[in-house]
Protein backbone atom coordinates (compact mmCIF):
# COMPACT_ATOMS: atom_id res chain seq x y z
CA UNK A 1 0.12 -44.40 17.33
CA UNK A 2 -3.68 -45.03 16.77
CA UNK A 3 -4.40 -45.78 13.04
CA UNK A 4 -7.40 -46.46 11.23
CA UNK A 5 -9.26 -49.96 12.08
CA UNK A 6 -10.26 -51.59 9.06
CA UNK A 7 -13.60 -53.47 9.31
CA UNK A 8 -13.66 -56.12 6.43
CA UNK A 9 -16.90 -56.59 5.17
CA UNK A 10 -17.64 -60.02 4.52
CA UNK A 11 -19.99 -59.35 1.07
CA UNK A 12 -17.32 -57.08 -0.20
CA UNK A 13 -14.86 -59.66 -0.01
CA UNK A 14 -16.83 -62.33 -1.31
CA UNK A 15 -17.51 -60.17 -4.49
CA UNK A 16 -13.27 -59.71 -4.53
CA UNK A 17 -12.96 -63.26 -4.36
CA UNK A 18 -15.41 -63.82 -6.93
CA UNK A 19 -13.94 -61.36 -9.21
CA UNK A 20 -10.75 -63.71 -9.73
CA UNK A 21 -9.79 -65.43 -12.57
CA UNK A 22 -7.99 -68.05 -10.16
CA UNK A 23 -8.89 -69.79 -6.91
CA UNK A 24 -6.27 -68.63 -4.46
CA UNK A 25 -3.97 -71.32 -2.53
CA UNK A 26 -4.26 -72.29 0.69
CA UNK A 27 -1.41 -69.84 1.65
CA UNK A 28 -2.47 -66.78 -0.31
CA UNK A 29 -5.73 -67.78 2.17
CA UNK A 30 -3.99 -67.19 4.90
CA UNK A 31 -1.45 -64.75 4.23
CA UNK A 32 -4.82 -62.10 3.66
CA UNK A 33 -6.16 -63.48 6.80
CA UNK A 34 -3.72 -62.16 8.46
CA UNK A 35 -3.54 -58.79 6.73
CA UNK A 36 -6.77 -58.51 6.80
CA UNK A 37 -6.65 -58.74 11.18
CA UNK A 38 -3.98 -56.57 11.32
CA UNK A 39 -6.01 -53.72 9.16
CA UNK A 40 -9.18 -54.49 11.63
CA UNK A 41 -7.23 -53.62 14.53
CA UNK A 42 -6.31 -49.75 15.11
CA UNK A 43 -2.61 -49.63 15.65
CA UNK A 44 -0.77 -49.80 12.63
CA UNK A 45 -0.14 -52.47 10.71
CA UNK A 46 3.66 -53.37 9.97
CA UNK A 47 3.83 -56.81 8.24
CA UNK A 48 6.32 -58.47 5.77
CA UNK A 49 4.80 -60.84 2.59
CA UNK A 50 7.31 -63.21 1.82
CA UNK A 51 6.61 -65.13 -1.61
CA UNK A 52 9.21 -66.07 -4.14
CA UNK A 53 8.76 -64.99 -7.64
CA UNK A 54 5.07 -66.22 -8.82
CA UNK A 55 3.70 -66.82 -5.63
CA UNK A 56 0.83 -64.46 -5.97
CA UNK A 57 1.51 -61.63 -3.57
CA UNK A 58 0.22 -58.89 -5.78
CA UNK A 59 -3.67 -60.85 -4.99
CA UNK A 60 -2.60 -60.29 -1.42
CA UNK A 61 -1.87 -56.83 -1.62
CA UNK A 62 -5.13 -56.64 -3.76
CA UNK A 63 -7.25 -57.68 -0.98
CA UNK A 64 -5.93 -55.31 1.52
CA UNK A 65 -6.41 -52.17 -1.02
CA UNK A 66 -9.83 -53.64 -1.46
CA UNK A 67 -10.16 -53.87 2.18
CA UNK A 68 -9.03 -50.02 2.48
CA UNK A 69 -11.09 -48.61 -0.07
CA UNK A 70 -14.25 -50.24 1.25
CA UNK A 71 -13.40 -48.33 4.79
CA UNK A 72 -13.58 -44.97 2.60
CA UNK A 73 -10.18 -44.59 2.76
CA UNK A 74 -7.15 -44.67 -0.01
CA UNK A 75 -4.01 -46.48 -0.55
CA UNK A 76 -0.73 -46.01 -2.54
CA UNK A 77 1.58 -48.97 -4.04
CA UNK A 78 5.03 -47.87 -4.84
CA UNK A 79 7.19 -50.54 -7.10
CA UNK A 80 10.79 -49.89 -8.29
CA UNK A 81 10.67 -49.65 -11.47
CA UNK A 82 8.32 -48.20 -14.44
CA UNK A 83 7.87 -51.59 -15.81
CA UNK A 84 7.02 -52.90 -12.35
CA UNK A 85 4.57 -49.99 -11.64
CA UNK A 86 2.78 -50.19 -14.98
CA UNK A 87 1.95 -54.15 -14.62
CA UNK A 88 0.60 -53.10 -11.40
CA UNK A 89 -1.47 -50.93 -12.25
CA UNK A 90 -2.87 -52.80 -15.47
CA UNK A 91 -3.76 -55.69 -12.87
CA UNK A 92 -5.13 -53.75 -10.28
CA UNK A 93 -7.42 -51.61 -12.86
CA UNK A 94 -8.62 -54.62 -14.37
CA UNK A 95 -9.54 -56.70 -11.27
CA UNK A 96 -10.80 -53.78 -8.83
CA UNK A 97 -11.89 -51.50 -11.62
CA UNK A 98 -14.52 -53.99 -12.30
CA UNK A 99 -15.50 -53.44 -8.33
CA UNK A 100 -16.06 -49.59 -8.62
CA UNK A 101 -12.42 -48.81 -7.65
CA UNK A 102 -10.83 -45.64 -9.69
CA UNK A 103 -7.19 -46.99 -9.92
CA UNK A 104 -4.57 -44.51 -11.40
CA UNK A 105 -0.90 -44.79 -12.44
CA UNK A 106 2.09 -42.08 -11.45
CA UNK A 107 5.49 -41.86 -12.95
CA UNK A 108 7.74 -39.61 -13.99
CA UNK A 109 7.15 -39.44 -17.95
CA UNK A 110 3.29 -38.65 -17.13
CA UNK A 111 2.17 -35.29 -18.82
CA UNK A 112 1.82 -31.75 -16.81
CA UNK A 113 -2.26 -31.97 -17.25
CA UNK A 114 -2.53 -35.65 -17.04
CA UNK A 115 -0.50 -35.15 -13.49
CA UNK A 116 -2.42 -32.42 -12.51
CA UNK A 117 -5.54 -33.86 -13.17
CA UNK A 118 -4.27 -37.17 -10.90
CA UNK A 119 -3.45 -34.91 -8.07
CA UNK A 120 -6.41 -33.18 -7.64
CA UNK A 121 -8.22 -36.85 -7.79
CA UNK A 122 -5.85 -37.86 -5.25
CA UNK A 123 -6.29 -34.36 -2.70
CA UNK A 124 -10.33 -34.98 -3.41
CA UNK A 125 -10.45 -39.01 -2.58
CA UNK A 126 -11.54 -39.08 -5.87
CA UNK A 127 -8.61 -41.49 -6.32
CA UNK A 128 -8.87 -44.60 -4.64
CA UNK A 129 -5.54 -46.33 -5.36
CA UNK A 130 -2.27 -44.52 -6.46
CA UNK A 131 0.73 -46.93 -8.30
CA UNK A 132 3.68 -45.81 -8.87
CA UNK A 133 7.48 -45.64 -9.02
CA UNK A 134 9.51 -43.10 -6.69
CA UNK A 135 7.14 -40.25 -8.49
CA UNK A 136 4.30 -40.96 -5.38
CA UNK A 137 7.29 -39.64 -2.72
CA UNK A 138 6.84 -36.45 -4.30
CA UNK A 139 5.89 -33.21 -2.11
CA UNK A 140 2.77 -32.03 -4.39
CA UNK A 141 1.37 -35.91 -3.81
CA UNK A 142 -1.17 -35.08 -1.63
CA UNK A 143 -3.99 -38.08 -0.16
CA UNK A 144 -7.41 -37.08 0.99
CA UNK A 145 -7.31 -40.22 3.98
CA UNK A 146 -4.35 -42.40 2.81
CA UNK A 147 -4.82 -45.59 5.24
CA UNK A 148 -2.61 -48.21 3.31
CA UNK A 149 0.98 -47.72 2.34
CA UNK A 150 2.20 -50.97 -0.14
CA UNK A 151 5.70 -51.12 -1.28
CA UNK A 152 6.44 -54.29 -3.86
CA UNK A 153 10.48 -55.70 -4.00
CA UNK A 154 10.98 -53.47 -0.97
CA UNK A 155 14.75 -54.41 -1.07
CA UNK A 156 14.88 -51.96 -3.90
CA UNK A 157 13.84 -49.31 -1.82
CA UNK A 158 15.85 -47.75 1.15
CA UNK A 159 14.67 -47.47 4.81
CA UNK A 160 14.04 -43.38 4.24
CA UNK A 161 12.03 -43.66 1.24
CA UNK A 162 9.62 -46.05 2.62
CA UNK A 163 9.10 -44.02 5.63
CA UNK A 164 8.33 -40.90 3.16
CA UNK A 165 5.62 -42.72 1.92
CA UNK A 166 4.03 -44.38 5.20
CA UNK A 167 4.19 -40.29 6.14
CA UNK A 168 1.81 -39.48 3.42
CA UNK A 169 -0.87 -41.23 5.64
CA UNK A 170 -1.70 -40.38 9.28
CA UNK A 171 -0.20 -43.57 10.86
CA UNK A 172 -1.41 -45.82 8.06
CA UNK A 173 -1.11 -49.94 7.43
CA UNK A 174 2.42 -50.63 5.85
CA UNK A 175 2.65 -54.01 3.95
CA UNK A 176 5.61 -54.75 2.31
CA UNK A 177 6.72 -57.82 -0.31
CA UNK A 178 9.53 -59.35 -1.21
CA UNK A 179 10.45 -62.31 -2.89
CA UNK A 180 13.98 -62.05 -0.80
CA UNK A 181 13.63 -59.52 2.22
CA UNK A 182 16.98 -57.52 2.84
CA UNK A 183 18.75 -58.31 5.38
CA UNK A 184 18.19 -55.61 7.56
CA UNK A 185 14.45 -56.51 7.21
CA UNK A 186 14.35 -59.96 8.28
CA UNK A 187 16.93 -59.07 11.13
CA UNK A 188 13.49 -56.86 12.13
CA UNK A 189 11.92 -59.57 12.13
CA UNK A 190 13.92 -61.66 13.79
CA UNK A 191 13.64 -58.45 17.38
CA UNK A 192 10.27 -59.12 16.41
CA UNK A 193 9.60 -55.45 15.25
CA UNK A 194 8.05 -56.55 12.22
CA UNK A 195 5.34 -59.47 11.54
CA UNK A 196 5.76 -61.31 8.98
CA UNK A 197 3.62 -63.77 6.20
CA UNK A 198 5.22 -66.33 4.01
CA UNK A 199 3.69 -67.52 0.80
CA UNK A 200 5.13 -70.92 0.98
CA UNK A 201 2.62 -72.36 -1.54
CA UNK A 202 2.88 -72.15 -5.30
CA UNK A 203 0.63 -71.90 -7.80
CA UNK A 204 0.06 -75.43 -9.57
CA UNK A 205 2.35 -76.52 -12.43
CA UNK A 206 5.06 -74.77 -11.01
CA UNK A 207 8.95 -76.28 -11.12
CA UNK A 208 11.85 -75.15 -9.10
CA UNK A 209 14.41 -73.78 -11.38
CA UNK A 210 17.51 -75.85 -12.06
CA UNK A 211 20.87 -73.86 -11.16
CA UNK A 212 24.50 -74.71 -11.97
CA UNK A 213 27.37 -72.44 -11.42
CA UNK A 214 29.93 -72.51 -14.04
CA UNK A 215 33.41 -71.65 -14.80
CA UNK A 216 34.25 -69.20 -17.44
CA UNK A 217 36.06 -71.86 -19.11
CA UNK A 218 32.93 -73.85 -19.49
CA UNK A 219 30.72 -70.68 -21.20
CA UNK A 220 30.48 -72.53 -24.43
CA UNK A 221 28.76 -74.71 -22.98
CA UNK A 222 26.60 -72.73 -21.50
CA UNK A 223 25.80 -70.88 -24.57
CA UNK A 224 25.77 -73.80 -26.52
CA UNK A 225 22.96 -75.32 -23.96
CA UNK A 226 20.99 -71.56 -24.39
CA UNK A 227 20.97 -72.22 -28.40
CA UNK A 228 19.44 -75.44 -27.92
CA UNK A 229 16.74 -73.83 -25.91
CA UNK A 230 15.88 -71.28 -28.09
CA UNK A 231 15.94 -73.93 -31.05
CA UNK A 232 13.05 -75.61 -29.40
CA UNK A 233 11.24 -72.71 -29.65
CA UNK A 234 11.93 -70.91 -25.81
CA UNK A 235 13.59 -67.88 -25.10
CA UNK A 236 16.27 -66.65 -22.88
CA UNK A 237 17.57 -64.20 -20.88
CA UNK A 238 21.61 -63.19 -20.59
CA UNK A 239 22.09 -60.30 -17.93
CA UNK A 240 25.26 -58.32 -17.32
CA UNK A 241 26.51 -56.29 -14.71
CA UNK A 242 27.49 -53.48 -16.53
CA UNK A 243 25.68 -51.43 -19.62
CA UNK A 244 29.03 -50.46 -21.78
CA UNK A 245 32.99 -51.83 -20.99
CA UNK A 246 35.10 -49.99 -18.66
CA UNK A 247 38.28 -50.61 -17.28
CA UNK A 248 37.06 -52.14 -13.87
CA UNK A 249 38.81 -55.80 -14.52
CA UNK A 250 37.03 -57.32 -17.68
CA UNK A 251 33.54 -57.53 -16.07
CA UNK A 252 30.88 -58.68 -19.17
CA UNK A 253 28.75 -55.59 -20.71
CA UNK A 254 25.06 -55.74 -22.26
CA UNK A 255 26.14 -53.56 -25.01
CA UNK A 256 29.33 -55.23 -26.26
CA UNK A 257 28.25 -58.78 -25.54
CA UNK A 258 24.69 -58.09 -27.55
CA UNK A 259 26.90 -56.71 -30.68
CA UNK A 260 28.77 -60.04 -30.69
CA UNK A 261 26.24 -61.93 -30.44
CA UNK A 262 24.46 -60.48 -33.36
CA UNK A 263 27.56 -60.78 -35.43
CA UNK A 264 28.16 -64.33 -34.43
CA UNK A 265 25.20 -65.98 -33.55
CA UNK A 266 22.12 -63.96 -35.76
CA UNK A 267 19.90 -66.65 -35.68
CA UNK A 268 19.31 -66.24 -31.81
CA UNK A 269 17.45 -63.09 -32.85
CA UNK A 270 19.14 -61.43 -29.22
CA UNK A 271 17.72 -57.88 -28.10
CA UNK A 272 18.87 -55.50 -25.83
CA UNK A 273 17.53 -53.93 -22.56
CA UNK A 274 19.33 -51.84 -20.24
CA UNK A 275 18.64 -48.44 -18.06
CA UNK A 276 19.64 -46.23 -20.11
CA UNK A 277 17.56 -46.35 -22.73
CA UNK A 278 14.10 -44.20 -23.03
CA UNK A 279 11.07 -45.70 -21.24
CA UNK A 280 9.67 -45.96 -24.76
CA UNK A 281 12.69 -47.92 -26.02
CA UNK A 282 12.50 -50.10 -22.98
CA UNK A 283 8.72 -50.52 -23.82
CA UNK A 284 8.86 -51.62 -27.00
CA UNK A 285 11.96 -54.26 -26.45
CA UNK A 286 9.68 -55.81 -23.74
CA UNK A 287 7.03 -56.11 -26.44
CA UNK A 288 9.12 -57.46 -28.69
CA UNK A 289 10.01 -60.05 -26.13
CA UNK A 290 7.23 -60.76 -24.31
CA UNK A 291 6.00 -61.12 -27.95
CA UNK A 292 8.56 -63.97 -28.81
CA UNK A 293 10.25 -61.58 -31.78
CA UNK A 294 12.73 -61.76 -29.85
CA UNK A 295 14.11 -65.04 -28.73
CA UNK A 296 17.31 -63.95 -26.36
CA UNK A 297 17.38 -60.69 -24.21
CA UNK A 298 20.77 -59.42 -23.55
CA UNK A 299 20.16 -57.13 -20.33
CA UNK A 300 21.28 -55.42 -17.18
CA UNK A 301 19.26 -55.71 -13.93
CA UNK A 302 16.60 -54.03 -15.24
CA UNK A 303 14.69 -57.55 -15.61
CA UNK A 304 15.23 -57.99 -12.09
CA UNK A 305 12.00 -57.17 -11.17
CA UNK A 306 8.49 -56.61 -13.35
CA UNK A 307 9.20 -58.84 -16.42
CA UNK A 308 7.00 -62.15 -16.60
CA UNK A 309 7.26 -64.34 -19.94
CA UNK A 310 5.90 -67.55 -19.46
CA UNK A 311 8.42 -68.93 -22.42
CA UNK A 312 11.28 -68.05 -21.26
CA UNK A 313 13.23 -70.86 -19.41
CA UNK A 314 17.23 -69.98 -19.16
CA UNK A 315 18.53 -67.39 -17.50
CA UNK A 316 21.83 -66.93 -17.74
CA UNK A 317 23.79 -64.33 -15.79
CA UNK A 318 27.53 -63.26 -16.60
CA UNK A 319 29.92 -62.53 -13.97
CA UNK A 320 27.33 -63.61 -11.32
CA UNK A 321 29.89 -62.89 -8.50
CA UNK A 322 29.56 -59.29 -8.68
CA UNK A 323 25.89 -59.85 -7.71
CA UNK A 324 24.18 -60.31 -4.52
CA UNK A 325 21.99 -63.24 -3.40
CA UNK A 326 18.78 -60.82 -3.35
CA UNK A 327 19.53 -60.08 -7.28
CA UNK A 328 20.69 -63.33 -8.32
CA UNK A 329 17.27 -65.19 -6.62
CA UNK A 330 15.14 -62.22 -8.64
CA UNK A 331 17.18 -62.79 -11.68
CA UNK A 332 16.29 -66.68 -11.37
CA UNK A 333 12.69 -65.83 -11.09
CA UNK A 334 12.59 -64.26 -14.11
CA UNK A 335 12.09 -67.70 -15.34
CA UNK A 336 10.26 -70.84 -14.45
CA UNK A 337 6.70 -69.13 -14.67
CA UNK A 338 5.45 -72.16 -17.05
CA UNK A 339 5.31 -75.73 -16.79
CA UNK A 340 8.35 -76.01 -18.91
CA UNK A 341 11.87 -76.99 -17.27
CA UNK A 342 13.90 -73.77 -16.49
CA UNK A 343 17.42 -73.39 -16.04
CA UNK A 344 19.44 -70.47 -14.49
CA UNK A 345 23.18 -70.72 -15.48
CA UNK A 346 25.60 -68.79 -13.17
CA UNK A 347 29.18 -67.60 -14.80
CA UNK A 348 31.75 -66.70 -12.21
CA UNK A 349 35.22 -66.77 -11.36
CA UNK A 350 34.66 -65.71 -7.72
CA UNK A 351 37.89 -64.18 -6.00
CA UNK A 352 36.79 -64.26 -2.81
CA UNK A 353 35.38 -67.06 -0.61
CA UNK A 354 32.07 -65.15 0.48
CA UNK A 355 31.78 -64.62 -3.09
CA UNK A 356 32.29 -68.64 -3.43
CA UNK A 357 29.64 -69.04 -0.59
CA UNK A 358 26.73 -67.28 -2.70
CA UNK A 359 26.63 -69.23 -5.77
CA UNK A 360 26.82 -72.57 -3.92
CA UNK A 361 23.57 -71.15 -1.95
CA UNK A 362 22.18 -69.90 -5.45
CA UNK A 363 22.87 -73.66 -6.46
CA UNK A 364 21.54 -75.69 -3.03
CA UNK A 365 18.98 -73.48 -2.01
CA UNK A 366 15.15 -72.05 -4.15
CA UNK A 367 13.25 -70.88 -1.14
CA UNK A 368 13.64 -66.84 -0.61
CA UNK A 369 13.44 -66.95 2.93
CA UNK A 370 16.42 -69.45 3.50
CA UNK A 371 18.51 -67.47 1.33
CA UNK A 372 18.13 -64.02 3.20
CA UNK A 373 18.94 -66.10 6.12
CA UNK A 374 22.28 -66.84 4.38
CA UNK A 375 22.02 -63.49 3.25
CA UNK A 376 22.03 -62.52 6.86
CA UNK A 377 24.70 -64.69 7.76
CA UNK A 378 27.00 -63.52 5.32
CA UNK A 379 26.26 -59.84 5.26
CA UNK A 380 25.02 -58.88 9.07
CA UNK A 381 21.69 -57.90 10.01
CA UNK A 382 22.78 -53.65 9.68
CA UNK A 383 22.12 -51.00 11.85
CA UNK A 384 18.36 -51.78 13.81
CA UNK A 385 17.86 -48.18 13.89
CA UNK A 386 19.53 -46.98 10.84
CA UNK A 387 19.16 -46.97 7.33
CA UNK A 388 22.21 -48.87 6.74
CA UNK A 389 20.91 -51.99 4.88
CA UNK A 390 23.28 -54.70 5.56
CA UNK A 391 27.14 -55.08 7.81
CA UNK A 392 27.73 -55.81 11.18
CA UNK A 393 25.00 -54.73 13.82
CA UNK A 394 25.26 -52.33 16.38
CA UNK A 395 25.26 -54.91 19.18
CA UNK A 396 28.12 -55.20 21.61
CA UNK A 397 27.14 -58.67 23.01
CA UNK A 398 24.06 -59.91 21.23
CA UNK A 399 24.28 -62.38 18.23
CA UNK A 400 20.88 -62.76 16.34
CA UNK A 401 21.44 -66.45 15.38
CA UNK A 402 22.77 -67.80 18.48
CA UNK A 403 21.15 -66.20 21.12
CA UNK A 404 17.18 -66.27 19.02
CA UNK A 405 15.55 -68.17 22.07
CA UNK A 406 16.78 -64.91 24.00
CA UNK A 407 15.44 -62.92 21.71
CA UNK A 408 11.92 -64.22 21.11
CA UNK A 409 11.93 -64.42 24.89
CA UNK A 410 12.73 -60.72 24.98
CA UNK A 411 10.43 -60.19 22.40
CA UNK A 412 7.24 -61.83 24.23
CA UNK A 413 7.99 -59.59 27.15
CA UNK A 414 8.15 -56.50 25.51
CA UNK A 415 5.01 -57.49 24.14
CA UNK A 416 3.52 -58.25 27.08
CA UNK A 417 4.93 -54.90 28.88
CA UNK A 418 3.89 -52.64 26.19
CA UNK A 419 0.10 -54.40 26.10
CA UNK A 420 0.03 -53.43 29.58
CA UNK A 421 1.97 -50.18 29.21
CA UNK A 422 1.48 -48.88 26.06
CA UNK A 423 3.06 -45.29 26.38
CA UNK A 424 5.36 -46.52 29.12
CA UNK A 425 3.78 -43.88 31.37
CA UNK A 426 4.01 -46.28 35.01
CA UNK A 427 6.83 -45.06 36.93
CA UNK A 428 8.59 -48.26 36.82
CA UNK A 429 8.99 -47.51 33.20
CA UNK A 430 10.07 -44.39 33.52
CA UNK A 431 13.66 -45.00 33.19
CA UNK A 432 13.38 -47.41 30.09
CA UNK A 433 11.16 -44.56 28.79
CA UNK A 434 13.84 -42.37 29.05
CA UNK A 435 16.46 -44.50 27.95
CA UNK A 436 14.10 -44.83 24.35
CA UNK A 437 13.17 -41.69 24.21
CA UNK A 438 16.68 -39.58 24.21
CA UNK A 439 18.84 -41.12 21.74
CA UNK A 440 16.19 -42.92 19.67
CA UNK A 441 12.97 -40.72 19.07
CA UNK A 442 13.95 -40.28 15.08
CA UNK A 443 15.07 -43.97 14.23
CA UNK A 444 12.27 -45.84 15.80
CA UNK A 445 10.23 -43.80 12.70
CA UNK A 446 12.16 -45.40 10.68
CA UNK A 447 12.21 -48.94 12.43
CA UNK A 448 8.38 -48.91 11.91
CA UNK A 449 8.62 -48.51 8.30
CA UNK A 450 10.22 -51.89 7.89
């Protein structure tokens, strides 16, 4: 499908450039290069930014709403969670709002008139830039010339939802980041249906985070090691798998473990964070936190994603078996965003060996991209045309880690038949066009949403 072609204008981006408070690495560089060629061409864009935690992809995404804006066109960000959506916005108002660009904020506690009012800015072009959670997939969220569909920690998201809002556009961009794509994703990437961009450059200062995996025999000392920490003035994060007990084996709650912690250890100063409190609750613990009145944060996975406090160095995560390698590398971002030494402390009794397999990854490996490739490995690439996100593929003979060379040479090919071939009209494609066309007409929608 023909898109829009993006020109970049070469004084607009100087003055984006200009506008930062940071000179941008040599990989952020090049990672808007290429988004920036993709937008200038008019099919589609479909590309993958790969960046671990505080690599700077949000700048990246930046310069591509920039770059859609200036072509009189719109774009929409979608992010997973409130807290997520709201630090976008407050970054992207404060560096584009400075370069004429009306950037608004949609979720689902905004008021009747205040939503209104936003839609009718949107349906005008008024808007320029819509962030939000889940609240932009909505039917009365209507664009005036959406070109640019963003979606941040896409592996929160499933393979229908990001397709909703690529369809609020008429064949618009898609850009999608990840600090740990899903598996389904990268096995995309790997048929070649999906470019992709790696940030492998961080900003200066930066340490990897140190990760042990311990025994729950050895969680004094882990706690013991925490208290320390937060005695030399950092803070800390403890995260649970569940919100409240249940009877599902023992497994560590937020809400129990926070009440014994304030009855046994008060001087930690420990708060509490979890789903299902009010956004205004959840607010004003982040505050607190991001404040330093509060010196450990007892939590679910709400901190996967959207929380960024400099202090904070340990992160320590309770039953860390029951998690996945996509959480468990976002968990260990939450920490290690200062020049401080950061720790992320993994408590498990794993009773199974794949279970085993994960934490020794989460203990030999930092980079996101190597660890969806164990991810891959260990979980299966899903269904290429489904919206299944992880298992065994679909293929009969095929193996995407053995046979790659087969596949990037398959993947050159189709490239080269489809440049000179696009709608496979020549009657020697007339059969594959066929084959395509029958059984997969729906899915490959969805394939192009990443």
């Amino acid at each position: 499908a023909e898109g829009v072609a993006h020109r970049p204008d070469p004084e607009a981006l100087k003055r984006f450039y200009d506008a930062l408070p940071f000179t941008l690495t040599r990989a952020q560089r090049r990672v808007v290069a290429d988004v920036l060629s993709d937008m200038a061409a008019p099919r589609p864009m479909h590309r993958l930014v790969q960046g671990d935690v505080g690599s700077g992809k949000t700048v990246v995404a930046a310069a591509a709403i920039f770059n859609a804006v200036c072509s009189g066109c719109q774009a929409a960000m979608m992010a997973p969670t409130e807290i997520l959506a709201e630090q976008h916005a407050a970054s992207l108002q404060d560096l584009l709002g400075r370069l004429g660009v009306r950037v608004e904020l949609l979720t689902g506690r905004l008021p009747a008139r205040r939503r209104e009012a936003l839609l009718e800015g949107l349906a005008s072009g008024e808007v320029h830039v819509l962030v939000g959670t889940h609240a932009v997939l909505d039917r009365q969220v209507t664009f005036r010339r959406l070109s640019l569909a963003v979606t941040d920690e896409q592996h929160r998201f499933g393979v229908r939802q990001r397709a909703l809002l690529a369809a609020k556009g008429f064949s618009p961009d898609v850009l999608v980041m990840t600090a740990t794509p899903i598996p389904r994703t990268l096995a995309l990437t790997l048929y070649g249906d999906l470019d992709v961009s790696v940030i492998n450059e961080m900003p200066p200062g930066r340490r990897p985070v140190r990760t042990r995996w311990l025994r729950p025999s050895q969680r004094g000392q882990a706690y013991r090691f925490l208290a320390e920490q937060v005695a030399r003035g950092r803070q800390a994060y403890v995260v649970c798998p569940l919100v409240e007990g249940s009877e599902d084996g023992g497994a560590k709650a937020a809400v129990d473990l926070h009440r014994r912690l304030v009855r046994k250890l008060p001087h930690l100063k420990a708060g509490l964070l979890h789903g299902r409190m009010s956004g205004a609750e959840k607010q004003e613990v982040m505050r607190a936190f991001r404040d330093g009145e509060i010196s450990v944060l007892v939590a679910t996975t709400v901190v996967e994603v959207g929380v960024d406090v400099p202090n904070a160095t340990v992160m320590l995560v309770e039953d860390a078996d029951r998690f996945g390698l996509a959480q468990l590398h976002q968990l260990r971002g939450r920490v290690g965003r200062g020049s401080a030494e950061s720790y992320c402390l993994l408590i498990a009794e794993p009773t199974t060996p794949e279970a085993e397999q994960r934490l020794r990854v989460m203990e030999q490996v930092h980079d996101g991209l190597e660890i969806a490739e164990q991810d891959l490995r260990l979980r299966g690439p899903g269904e290429i045309f489904g919206t299944r996100q992880h298992g065994l593929p679909d293929l009969r003979v095929a193996d995407p880690f053995r046979d790659l060379e087969l596949l990037e040479l398959a993947r050159r090919e189709a490239r080269r038949l489809l440049e000179a071939d696009p709608r496979l009209r020549r009657p020697e494609h007339a059969a594959l066009r066929r084959r395509l066309a029958r059984p997969y007409a729906d899915q490959l929608r969805l394939v192009m949403t990443g």
